[in-house]
Protein backbone atom coordinates (compact mmCIF):
# COMPACT_ATOMS: atom_id res chain seq x y z
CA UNK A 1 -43.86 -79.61 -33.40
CA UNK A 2 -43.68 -75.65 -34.34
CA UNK A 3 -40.29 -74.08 -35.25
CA UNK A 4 -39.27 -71.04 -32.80
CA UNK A 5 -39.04 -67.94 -34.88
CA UNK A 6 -35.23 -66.91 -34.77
CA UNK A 7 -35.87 -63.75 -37.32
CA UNK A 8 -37.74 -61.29 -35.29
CA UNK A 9 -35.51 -60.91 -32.35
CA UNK A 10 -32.66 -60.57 -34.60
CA UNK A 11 -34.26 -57.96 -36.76
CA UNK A 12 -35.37 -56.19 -33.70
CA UNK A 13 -31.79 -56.26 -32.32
CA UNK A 14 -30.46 -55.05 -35.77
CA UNK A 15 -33.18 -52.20 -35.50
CA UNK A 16 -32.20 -51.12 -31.99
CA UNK A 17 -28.80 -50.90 -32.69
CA UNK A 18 -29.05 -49.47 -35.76
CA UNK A 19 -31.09 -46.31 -33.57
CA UNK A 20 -28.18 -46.44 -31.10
CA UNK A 21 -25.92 -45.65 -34.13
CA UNK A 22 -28.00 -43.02 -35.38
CA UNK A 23 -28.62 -41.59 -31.97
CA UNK A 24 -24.81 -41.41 -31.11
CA UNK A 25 -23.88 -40.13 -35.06
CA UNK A 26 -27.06 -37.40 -34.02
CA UNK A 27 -25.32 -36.50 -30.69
CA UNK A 28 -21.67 -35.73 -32.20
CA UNK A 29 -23.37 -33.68 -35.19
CA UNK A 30 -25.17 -31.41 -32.32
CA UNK A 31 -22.21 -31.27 -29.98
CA UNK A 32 -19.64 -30.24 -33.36
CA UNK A 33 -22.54 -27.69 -34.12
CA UNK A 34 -22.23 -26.17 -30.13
CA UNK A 35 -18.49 -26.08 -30.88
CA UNK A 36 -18.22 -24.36 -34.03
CA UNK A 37 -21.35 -22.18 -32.55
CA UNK A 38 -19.33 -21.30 -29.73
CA UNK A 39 -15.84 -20.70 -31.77
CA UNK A 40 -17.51 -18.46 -34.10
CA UNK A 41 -19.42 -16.50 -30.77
CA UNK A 42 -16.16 -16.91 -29.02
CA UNK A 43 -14.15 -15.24 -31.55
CA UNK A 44 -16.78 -12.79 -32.02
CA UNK A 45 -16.48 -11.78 -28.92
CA UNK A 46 -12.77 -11.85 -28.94
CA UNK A 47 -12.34 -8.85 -31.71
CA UNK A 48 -15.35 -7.10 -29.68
CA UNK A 49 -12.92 -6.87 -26.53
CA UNK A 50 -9.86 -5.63 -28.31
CA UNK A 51 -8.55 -2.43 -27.86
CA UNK A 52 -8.56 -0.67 -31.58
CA UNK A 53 -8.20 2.83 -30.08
CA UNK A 54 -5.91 2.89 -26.96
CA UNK A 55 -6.25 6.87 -26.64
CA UNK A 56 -9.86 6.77 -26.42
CA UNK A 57 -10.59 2.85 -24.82
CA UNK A 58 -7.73 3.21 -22.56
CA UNK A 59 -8.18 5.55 -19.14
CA UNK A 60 -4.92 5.83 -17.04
CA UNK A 61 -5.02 8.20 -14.03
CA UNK A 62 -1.64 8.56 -12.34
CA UNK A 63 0.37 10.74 -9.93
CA UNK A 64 3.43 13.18 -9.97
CA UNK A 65 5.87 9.72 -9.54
CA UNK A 66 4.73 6.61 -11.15
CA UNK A 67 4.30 7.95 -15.34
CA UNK A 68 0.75 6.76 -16.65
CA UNK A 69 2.89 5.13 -19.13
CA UNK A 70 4.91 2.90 -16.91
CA UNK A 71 1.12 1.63 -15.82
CA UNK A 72 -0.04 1.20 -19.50
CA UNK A 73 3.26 -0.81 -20.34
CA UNK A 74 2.92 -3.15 -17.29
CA UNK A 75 -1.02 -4.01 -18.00
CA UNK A 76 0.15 -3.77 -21.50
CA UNK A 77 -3.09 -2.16 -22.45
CA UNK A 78 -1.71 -1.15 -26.33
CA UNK A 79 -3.75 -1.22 -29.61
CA UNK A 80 -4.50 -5.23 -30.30
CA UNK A 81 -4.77 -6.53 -26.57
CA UNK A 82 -7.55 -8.47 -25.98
CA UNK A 83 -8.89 -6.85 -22.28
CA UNK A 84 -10.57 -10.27 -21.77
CA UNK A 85 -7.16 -12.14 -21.84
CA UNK A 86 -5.64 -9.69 -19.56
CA UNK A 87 -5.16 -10.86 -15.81
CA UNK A 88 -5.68 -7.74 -14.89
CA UNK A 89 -5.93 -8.88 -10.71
CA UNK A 90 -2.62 -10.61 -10.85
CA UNK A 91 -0.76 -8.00 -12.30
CA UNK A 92 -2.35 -4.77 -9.92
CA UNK A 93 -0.78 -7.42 -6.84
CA UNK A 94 2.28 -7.33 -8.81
CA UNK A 95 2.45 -3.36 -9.45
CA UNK A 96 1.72 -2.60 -5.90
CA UNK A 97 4.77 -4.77 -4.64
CA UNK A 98 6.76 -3.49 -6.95
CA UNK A 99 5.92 0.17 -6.38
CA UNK A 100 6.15 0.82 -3.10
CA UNK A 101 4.79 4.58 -3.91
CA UNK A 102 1.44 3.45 -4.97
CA UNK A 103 -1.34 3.13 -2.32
CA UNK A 104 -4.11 1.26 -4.21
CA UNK A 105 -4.87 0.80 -8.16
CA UNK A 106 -8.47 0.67 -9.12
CA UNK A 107 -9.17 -1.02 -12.35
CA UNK A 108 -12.83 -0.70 -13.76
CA UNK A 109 -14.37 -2.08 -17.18
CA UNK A 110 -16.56 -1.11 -19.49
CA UNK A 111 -17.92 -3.80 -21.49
CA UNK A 112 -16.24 -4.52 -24.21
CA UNK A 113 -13.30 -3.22 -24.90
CA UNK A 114 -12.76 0.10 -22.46
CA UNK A 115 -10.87 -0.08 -19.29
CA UNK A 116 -9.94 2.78 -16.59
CA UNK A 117 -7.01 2.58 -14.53
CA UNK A 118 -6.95 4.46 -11.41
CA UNK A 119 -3.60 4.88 -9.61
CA UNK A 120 -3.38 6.61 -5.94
CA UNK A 121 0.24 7.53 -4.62
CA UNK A 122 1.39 7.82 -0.88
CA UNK A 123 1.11 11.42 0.27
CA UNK A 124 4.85 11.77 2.32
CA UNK A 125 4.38 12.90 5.84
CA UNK A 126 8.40 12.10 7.05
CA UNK A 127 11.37 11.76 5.42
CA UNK A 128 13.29 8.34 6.96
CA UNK A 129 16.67 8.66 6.69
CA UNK A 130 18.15 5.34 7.77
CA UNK A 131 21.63 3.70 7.97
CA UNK A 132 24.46 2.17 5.75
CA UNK A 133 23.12 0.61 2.78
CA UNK A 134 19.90 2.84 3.44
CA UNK A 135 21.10 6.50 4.51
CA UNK A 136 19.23 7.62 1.70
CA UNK A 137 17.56 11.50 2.28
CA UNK A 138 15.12 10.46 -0.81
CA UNK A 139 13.02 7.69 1.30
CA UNK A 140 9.80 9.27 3.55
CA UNK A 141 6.80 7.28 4.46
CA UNK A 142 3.08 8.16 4.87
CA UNK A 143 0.05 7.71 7.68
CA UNK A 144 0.50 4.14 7.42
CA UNK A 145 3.95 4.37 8.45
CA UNK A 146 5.01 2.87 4.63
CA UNK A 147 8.75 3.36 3.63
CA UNK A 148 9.24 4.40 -0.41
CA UNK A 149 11.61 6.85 -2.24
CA UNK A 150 9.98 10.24 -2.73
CA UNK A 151 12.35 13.43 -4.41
CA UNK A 152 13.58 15.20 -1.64
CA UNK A 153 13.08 18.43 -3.54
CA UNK A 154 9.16 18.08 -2.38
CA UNK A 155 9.72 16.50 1.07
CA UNK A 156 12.68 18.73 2.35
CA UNK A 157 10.17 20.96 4.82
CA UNK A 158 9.22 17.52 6.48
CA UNK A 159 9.76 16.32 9.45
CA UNK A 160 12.60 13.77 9.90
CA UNK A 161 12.60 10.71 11.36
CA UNK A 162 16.58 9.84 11.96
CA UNK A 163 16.66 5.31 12.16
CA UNK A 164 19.05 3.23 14.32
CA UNK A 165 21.20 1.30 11.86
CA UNK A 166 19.90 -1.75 13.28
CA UNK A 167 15.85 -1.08 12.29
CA UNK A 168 16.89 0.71 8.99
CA UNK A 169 13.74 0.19 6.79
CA UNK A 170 13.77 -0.34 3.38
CA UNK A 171 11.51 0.76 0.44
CA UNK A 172 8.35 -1.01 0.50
CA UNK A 173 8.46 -1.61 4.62
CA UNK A 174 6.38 -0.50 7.55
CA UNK A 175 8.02 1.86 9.88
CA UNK A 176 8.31 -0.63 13.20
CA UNK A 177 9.42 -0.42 16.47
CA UNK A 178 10.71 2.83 17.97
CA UNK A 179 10.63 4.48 13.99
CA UNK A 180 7.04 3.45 14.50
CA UNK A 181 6.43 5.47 17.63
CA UNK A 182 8.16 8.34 16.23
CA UNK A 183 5.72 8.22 13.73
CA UNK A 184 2.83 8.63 16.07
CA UNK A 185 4.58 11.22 17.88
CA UNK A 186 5.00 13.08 14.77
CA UNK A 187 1.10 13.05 14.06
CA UNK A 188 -0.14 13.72 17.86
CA UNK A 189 2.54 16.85 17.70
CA UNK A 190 1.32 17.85 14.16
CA UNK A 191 -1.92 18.97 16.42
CA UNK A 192 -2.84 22.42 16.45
CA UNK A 193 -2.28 22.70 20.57
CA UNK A 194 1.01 21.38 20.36
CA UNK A 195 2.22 23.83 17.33
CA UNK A 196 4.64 25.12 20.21
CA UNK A 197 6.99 22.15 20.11
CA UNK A 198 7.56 22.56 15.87
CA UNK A 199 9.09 19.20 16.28
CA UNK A 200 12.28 18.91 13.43
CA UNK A 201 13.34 15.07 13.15
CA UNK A 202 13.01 12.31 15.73
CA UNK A 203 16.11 10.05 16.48
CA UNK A 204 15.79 6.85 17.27
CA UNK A 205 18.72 5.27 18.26
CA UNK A 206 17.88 5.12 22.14
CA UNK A 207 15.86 1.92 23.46
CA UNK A 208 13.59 3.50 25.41
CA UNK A 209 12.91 7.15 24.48
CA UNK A 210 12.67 9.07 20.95
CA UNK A 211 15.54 12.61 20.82
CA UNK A 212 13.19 15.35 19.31
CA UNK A 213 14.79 18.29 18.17
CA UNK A 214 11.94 21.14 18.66
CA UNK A 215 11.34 24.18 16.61
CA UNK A 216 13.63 26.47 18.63
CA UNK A 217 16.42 24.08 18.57
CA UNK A 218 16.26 22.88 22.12
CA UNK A 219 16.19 19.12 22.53
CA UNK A 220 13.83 16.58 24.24
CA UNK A 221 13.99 13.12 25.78
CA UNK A 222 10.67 11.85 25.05
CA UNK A 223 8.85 8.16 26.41
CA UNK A 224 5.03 7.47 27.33
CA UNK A 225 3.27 3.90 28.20
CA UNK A 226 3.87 1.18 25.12
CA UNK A 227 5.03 3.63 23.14
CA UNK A 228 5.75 1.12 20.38
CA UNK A 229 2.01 -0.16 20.55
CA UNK A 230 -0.63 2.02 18.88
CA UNK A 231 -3.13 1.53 21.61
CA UNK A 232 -5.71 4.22 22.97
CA UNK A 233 -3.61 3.62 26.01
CA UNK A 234 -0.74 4.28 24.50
CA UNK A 235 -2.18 7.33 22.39
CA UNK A 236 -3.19 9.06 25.57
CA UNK A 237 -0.09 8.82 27.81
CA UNK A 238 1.37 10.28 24.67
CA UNK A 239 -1.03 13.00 24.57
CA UNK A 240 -0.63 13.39 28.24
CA UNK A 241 3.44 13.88 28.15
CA UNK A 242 3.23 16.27 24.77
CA UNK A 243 0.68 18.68 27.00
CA UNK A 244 3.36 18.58 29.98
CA UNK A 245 6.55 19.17 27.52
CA UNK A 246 4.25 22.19 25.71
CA UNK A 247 3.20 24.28 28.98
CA UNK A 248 6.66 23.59 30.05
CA UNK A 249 8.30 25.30 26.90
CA UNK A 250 5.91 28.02 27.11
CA UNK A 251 6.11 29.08 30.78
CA UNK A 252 9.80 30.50 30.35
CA UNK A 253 10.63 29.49 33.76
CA UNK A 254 13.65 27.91 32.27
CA UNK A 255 14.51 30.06 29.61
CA UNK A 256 17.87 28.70 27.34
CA UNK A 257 17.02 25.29 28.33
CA UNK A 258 18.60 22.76 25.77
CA UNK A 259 17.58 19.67 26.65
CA UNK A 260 13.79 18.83 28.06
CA UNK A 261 12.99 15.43 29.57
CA UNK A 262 9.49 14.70 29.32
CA UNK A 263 10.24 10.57 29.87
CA UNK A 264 8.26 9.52 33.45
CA UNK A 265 12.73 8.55 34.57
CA UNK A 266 11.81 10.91 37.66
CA UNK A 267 8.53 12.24 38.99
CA UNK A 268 5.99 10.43 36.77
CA UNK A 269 3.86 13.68 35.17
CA UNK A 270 6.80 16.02 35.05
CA UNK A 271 8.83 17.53 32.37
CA UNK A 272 12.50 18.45 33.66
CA UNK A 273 14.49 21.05 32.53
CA UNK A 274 18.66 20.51 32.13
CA UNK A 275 20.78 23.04 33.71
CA UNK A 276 20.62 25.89 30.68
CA UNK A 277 24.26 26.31 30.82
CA UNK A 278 24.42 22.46 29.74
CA UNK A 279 23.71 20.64 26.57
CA UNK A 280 23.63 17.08 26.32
C-alpha cells in the first residue's frame, strides 16, 4: 500500500498563514502611514488656521452699546486661537442670551485663518418703565416688542410705555399682554395721519383699556377688538378707533377736554368727550 503524503498540506498551511501574517503586518504599516499622514496634514492645517495677526485676520463690527472688544473677548478671537477649534455657533446662542441688546450676530470665514464678526443692536422705539425690582427709566424695547437696558440720555424723546407691577418685564423679555398692545398702539399712532394725537407714554395698569397721555396733555381711554392679539382684525379696529379719537381732537367741538374715551363702553364707533371742567 502507498503512504498518504502528510508534508504538502502542512507546508501549504504554513504558507497561507505565513501570507495572513504578512498581509495583517502590511495592513498596520499602511494604516500607521494614514495616521502619521494625517497628523502631519492635520497639524499643518492647524498652524494654517491660527490667528498670527488679530488686527488684520480679525473683523469685529459692533454698535454704540455692546464694545467690539467685549465680542472679541467672548469668541476669544486673540493672537494664537486656532478659528477651527472655536465653536463659534454655540457661543453666538450664548452672546445673544446674554445680551439682550443685540438683534442677530453674523459670523463669516475666510479660509484659513480670517473671521468677520458682524453684530446688529436693537434700535429703541419705547422706553418701559416697569415696577419694583424693575422701575428702571434705562430699559426700552424695539419693533419686536424686546425688553433691554438702553442709556436714557438717547431714548428720553421716546415714547413711554408705563407697566402694571404685575406684567413688569425684564431685560431680555417680550413686551406681552396689555404692554404688548401698547406697543402696537404706539406704531399705528407713529403714522403720519395720526401725528395729531403726539401720543406721550401709555399706562397699562387697567384690564381692559391702555391711558394715553396725548401731545397736548389731554388724556384718553383707549380699547379696540383683541387688542392683545396682533391680528389684521385686531390691527384694523385699532386703526378704526385712532381715526375716530383724531377727527375728534381736531374738530374743537369740545375744546379743554381732558379726558377722551375712544373704548366702544358706549355707542360702539364713538369717541366721548368728559365734561371739560372735569379731569379724571
Amino acid at each position: 500500500m502507498k503512504k498518504k503524503n502528510t508534508l504538502a498540506p502542512n507546508r501549504k498551511g504554513k504558507v497561507i498563514a505565513a501570507a495572513v501574517v504578512i498581509g495583517l503586518v502590511a495592513l498596520a504599516l499602511a494604516v500607521w502611514g494614514i495616521r502619521v499622514a494625517y497628523g502631519k496634514l492635520a497639524a499643518v492645517c492647524e498652524r494654517q488656521c491660527c490667528v498670527t495677526d488679530s488686527g488684520e485676520q480679525v473683523e469685529v463690527i459692533s454698535g454704540k452699546i455692546v464694545p467690539a472688544q467685549l465680542i472679541v473677548n467672548h469668541f476669544g478671537l486673540t493672537n494664537g486661537v486656532n478659528l477651527a477649534q472655536v465653536p463659534f455657533d454655540t457661543l453666538r446662542e450664548r452672546l445673544l442670551k446674554d445680551m439682550p441688546n443685540l438683534k442677530d450676530v453674523k459670523i463669516s470665514r475666510r479660509l484659513p485663518n480670517h473671521v468677520r464678526v458682524e453684530a446688529s443692536e436693537r434700535v429703541p422705539v419705547v422706553r418701559v418703565i416697569g415696577s419694583g425690582a424693575h422701575a428702571t427709566a434705562n430699559n426700552a424695547a424695539d419693533r419686536e416688542g424686546v425688553v433691554f437696558w438702553y442709556p436714557r440720555r438717547d431714548t428720553a424723546l421716546l415714547p413711554i410705555i408705563r407697566e402694571a407691577k404685575r406684567n413688569t418685564s425684564a431685560p431680555g423679555e417680550r413686551l406681552t399682554g396689555m404692554a404688548r398692545a401698547a406697543l402696537m398702539l404706539l406704531e399705528e399712532a407713529a403714522a403720519p395721519e395720526f401725528s395729531a394725537l403726539k401720543i406721550q407714554e401709555v399706562d397699562t395698569f387697567k384690564p381692559d383699556y391702555l391711558f394715553a397721555t396725548l401731545g397736548d396733555s389731554s388724556r384718553a381711554k383707549i380699547a379696540w377688538v383683541d387688542m392683545e392679539k396682533p391680528t389684521k382684525a385686531s390691527r384694523i379696529s385699532l386703526t378704526n378707533q385712532l381715526t375716530r379719537l383724531t377727527q375728534a381732537l381736531k374738530s374743537n367741538l369740545a375744546a379743554g377736554t381732558k379726558l377722551w374715551n375712544a373704548t366702544d363702553l358706549g355707542t360702539p364707533g364713538r369717541v366721548y368727550a368728559n365734561d371739560p371742567t372735569k379731569a379724571e
